[in-house]
N, C-alpha and C. Protein backbone atom coordinates (compact mmCIF):
# COMPACT_ATOMS: atom_id res chain seq x y z
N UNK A 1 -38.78 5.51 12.46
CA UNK A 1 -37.39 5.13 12.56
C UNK A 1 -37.33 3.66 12.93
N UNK A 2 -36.30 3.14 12.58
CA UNK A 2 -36.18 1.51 12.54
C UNK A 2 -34.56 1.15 12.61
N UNK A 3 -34.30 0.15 13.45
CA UNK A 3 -32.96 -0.11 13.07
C UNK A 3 -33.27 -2.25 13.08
N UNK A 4 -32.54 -2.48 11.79
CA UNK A 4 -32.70 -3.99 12.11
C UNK A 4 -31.36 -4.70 11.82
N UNK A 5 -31.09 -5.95 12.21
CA UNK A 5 -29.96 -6.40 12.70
C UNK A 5 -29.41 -7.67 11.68
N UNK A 6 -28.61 -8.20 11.00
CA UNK A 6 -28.48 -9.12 10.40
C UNK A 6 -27.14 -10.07 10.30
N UNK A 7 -26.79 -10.19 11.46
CA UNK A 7 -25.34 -11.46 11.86
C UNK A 7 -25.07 -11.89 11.15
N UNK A 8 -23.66 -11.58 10.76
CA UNK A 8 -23.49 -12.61 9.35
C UNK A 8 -22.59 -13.73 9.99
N UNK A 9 -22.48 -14.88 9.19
CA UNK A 9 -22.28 -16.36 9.37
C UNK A 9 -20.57 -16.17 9.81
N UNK A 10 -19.98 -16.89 10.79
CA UNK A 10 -18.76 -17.26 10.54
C UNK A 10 -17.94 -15.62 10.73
N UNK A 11 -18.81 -14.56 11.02
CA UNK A 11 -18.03 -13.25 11.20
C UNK A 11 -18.45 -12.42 12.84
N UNK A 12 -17.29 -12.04 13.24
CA UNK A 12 -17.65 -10.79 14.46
C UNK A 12 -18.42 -9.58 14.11
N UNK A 13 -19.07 -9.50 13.15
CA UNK A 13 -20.11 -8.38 12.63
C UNK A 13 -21.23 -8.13 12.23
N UNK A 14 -22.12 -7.65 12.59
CA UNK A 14 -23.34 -7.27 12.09
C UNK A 14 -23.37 -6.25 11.28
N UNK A 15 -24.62 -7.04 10.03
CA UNK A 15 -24.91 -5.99 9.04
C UNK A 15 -26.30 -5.09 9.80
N UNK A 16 -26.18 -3.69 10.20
CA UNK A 16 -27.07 -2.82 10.59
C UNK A 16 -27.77 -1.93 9.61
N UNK A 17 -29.17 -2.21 9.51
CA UNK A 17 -29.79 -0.77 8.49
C UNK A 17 -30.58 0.35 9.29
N UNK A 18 -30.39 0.64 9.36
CA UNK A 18 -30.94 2.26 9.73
C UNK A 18 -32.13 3.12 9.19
N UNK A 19 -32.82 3.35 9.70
CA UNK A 19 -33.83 3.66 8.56
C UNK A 19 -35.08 4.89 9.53
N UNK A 20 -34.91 6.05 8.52
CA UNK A 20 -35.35 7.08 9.12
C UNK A 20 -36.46 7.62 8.28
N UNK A 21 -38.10 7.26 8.85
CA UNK A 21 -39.17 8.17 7.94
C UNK A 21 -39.22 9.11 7.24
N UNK A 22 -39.72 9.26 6.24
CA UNK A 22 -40.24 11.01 5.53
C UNK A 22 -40.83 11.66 6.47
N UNK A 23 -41.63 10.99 7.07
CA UNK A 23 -42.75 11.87 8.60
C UNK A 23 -41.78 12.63 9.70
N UNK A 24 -41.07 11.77 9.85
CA UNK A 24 -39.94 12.24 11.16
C UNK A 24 -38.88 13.03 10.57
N UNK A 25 -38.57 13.76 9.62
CA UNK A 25 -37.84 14.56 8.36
C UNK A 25 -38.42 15.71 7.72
N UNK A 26 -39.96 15.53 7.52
CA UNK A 26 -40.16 16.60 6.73
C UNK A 26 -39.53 17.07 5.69
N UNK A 27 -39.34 15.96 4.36
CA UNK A 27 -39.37 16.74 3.47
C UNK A 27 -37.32 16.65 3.64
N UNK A 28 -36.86 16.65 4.53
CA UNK A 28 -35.21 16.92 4.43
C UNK A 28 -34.24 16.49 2.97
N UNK A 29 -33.35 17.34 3.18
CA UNK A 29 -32.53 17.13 2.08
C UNK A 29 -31.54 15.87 2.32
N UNK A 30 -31.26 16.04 3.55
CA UNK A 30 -30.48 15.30 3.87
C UNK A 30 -30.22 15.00 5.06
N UNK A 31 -29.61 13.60 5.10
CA UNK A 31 -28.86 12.82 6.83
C UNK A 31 -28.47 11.84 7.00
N UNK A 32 -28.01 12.58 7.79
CA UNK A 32 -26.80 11.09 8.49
C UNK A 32 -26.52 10.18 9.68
N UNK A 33 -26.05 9.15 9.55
CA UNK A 33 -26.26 8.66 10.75
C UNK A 33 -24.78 8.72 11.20
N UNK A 34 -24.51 9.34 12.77
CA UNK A 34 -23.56 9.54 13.38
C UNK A 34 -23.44 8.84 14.61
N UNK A 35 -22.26 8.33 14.80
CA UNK A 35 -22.02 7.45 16.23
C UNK A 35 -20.74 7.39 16.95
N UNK A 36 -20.81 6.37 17.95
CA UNK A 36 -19.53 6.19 18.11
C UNK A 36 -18.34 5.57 17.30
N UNK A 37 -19.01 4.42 16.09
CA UNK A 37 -18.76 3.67 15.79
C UNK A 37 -17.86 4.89 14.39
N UNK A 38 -18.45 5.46 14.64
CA UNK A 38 -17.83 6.46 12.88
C UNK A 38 -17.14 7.92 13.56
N UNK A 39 -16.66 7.86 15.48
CA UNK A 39 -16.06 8.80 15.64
C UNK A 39 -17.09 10.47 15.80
N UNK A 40 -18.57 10.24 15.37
CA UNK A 40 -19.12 11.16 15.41
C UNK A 40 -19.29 12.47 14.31
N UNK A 41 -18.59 11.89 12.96
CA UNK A 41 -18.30 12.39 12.17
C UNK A 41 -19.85 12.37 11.23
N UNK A 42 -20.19 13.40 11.01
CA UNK A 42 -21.17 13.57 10.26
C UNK A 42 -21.20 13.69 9.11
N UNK A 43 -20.43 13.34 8.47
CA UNK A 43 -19.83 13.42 6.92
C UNK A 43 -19.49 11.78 6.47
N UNK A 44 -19.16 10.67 7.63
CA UNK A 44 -19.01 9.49 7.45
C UNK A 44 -19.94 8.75 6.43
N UNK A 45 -20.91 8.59 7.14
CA UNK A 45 -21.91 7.60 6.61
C UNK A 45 -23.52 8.62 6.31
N UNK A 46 -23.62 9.27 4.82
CA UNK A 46 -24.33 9.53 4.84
C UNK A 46 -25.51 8.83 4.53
N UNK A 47 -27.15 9.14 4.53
CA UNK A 47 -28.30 7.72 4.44
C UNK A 47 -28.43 8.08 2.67
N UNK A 48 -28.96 7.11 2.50
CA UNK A 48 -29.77 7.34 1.12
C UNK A 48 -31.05 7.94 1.17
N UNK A 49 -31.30 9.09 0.12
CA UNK A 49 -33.03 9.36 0.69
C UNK A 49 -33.79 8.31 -0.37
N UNK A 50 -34.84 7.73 -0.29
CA UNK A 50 -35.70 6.74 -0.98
C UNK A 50 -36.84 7.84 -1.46
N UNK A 51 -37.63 6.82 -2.29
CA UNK A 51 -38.31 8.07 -3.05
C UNK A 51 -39.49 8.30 -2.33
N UNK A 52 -39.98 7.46 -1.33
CA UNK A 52 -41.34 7.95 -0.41
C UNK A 52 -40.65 8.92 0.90
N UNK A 53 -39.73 9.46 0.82
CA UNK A 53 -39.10 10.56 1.69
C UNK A 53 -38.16 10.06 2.46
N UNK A 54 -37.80 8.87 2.84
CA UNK A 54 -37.62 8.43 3.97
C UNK A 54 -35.91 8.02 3.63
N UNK A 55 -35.23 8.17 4.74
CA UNK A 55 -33.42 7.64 4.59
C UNK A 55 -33.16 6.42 5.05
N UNK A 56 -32.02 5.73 4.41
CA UNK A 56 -31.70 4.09 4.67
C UNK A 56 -30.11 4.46 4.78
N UNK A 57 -29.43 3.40 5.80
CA UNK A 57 -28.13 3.36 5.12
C UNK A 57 -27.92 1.97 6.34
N UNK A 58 -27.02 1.32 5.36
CA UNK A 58 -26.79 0.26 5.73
C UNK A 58 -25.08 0.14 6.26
N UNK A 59 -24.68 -0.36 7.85
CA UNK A 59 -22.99 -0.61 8.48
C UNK A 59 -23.07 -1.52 8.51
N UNK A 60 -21.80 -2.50 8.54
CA UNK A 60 -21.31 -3.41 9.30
C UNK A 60 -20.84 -3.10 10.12
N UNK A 61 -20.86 -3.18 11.80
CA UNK A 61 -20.31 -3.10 12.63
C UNK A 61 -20.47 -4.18 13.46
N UNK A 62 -18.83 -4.17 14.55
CA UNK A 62 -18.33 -4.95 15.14
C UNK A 62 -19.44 -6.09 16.03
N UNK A 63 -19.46 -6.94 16.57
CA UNK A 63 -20.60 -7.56 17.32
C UNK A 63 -19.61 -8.12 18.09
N UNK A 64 -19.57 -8.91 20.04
CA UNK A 64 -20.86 -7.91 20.61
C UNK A 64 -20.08 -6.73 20.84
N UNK A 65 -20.43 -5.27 20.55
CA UNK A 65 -21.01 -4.66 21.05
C UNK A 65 -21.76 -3.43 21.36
N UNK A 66 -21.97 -2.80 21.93
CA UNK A 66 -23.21 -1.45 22.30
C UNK A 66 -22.50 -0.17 21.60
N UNK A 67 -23.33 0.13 20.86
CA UNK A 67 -22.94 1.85 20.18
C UNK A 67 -24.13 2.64 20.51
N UNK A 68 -23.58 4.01 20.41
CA UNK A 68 -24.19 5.11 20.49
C UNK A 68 -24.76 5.99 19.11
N UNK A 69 -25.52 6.45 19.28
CA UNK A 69 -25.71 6.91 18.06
C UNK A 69 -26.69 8.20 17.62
N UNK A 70 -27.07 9.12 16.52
CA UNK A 70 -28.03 9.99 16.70
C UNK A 70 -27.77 10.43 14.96
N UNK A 71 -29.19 10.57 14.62
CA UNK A 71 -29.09 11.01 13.07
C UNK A 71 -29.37 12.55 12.87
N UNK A 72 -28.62 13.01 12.15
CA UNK A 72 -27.74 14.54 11.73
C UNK A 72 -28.78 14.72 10.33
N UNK A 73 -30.37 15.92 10.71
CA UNK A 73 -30.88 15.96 9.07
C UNK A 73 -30.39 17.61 8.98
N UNK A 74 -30.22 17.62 7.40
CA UNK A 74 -30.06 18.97 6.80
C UNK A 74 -28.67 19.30 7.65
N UNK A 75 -27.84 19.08 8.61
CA UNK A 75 -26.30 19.60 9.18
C UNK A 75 -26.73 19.96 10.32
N UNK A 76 -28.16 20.66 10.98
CA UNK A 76 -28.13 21.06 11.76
C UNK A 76 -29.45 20.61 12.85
N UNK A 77 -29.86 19.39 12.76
CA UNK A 77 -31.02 19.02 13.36
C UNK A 77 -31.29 17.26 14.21
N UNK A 78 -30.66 17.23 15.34
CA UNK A 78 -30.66 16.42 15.71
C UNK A 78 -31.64 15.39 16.28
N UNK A 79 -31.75 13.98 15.82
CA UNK A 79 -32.63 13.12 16.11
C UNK A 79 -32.46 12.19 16.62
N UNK A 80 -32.57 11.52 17.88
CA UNK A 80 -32.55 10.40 18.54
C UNK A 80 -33.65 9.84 18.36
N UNK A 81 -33.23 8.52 18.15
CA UNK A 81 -33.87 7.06 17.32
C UNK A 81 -35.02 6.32 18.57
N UNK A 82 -36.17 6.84 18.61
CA UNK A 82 -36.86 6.64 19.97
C UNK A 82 -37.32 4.77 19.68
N UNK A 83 -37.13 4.33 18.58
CA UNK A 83 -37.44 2.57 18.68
C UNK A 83 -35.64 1.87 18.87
N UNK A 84 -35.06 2.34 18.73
CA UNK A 84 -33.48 1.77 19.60
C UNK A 84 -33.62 1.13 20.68
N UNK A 85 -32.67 0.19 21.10
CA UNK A 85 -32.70 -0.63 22.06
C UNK A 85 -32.65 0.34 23.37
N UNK A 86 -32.38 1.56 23.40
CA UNK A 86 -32.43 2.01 24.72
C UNK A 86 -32.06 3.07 24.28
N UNK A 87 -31.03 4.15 25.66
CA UNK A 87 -31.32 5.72 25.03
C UNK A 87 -30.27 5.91 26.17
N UNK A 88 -29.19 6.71 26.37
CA UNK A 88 -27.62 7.07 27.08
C UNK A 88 -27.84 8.45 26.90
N UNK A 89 -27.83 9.11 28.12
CA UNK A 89 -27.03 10.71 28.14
C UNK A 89 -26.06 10.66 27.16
N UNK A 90 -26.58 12.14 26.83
CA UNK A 90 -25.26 12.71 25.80
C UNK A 90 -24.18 13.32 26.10
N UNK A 91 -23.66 14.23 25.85
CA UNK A 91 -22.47 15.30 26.72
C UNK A 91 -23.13 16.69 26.60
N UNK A 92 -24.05 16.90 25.91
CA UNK A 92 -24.99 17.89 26.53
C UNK A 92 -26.36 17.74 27.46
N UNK A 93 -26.71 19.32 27.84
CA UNK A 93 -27.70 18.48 28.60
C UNK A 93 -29.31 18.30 28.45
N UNK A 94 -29.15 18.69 27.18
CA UNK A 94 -30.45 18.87 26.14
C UNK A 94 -30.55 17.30 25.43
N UNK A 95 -29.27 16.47 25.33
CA UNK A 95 -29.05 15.43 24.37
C UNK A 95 -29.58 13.96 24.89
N UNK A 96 -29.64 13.19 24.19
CA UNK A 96 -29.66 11.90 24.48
C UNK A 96 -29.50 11.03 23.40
N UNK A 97 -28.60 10.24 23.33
CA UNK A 97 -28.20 9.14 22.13
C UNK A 97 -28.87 8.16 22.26
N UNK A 98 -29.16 7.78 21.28
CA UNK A 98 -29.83 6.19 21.03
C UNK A 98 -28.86 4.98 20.97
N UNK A 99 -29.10 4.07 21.95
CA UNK A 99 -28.28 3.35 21.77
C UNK A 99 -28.80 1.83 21.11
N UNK A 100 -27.90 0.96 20.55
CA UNK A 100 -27.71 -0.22 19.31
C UNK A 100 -26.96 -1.19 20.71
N UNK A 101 -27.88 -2.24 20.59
CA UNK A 101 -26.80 -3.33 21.24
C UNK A 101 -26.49 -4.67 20.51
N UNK A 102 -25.17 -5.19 20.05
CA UNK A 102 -25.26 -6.28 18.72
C UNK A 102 -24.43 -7.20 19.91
């Protein structure tokens, strides 16, 4: 998993890509990346799968500041992003979000 950062010129926003292994997936059909930034909606922003297994999807979001976040494979399998700038309790108590700081 990877997230990298790309400021664009003259704007309050960063372009963010996201990017989730074939290894850390197994093979999945599908996923998404869910946050604060998209309301938590798992239907928002789904990734692209690439052809060596692995999902991409590219936001612009606001800069500065800190989102939450966690990627949704197959609808029912949750993954927190362990190379993220850091890591926030969730509202369960099994959870933990990955957190993005721009």
């Amino acid at each position: 998993m990877s997230t990298t950062k790309q400021y664009l010129k003259g704007n309050t926003s960063c372009k963010v890509r996201f990017k989730v292994t074939g290894s850390m997936v197994d093979d999945a059909a599908t996923c998404s990346i869910v946050g604060d930034f998209n309301n938590w909606d798992a239907e928002a922003n789904p990734m692209k799968k690439l052809k060596d297994g692995s999902f991409s999807a590219a936001l612009n979001l606001d800069a500065p500041a800190t989102y939450q976040f966690r990627y949704l494979v197959n609808g029912n399998q949750w993954i927190t992003d362990a190379e993220a700038d850091g890591v926030a309790e969730g509202p369960y108590p099994d959870a933990q979000n990955a957190v993005i700081k721009l």
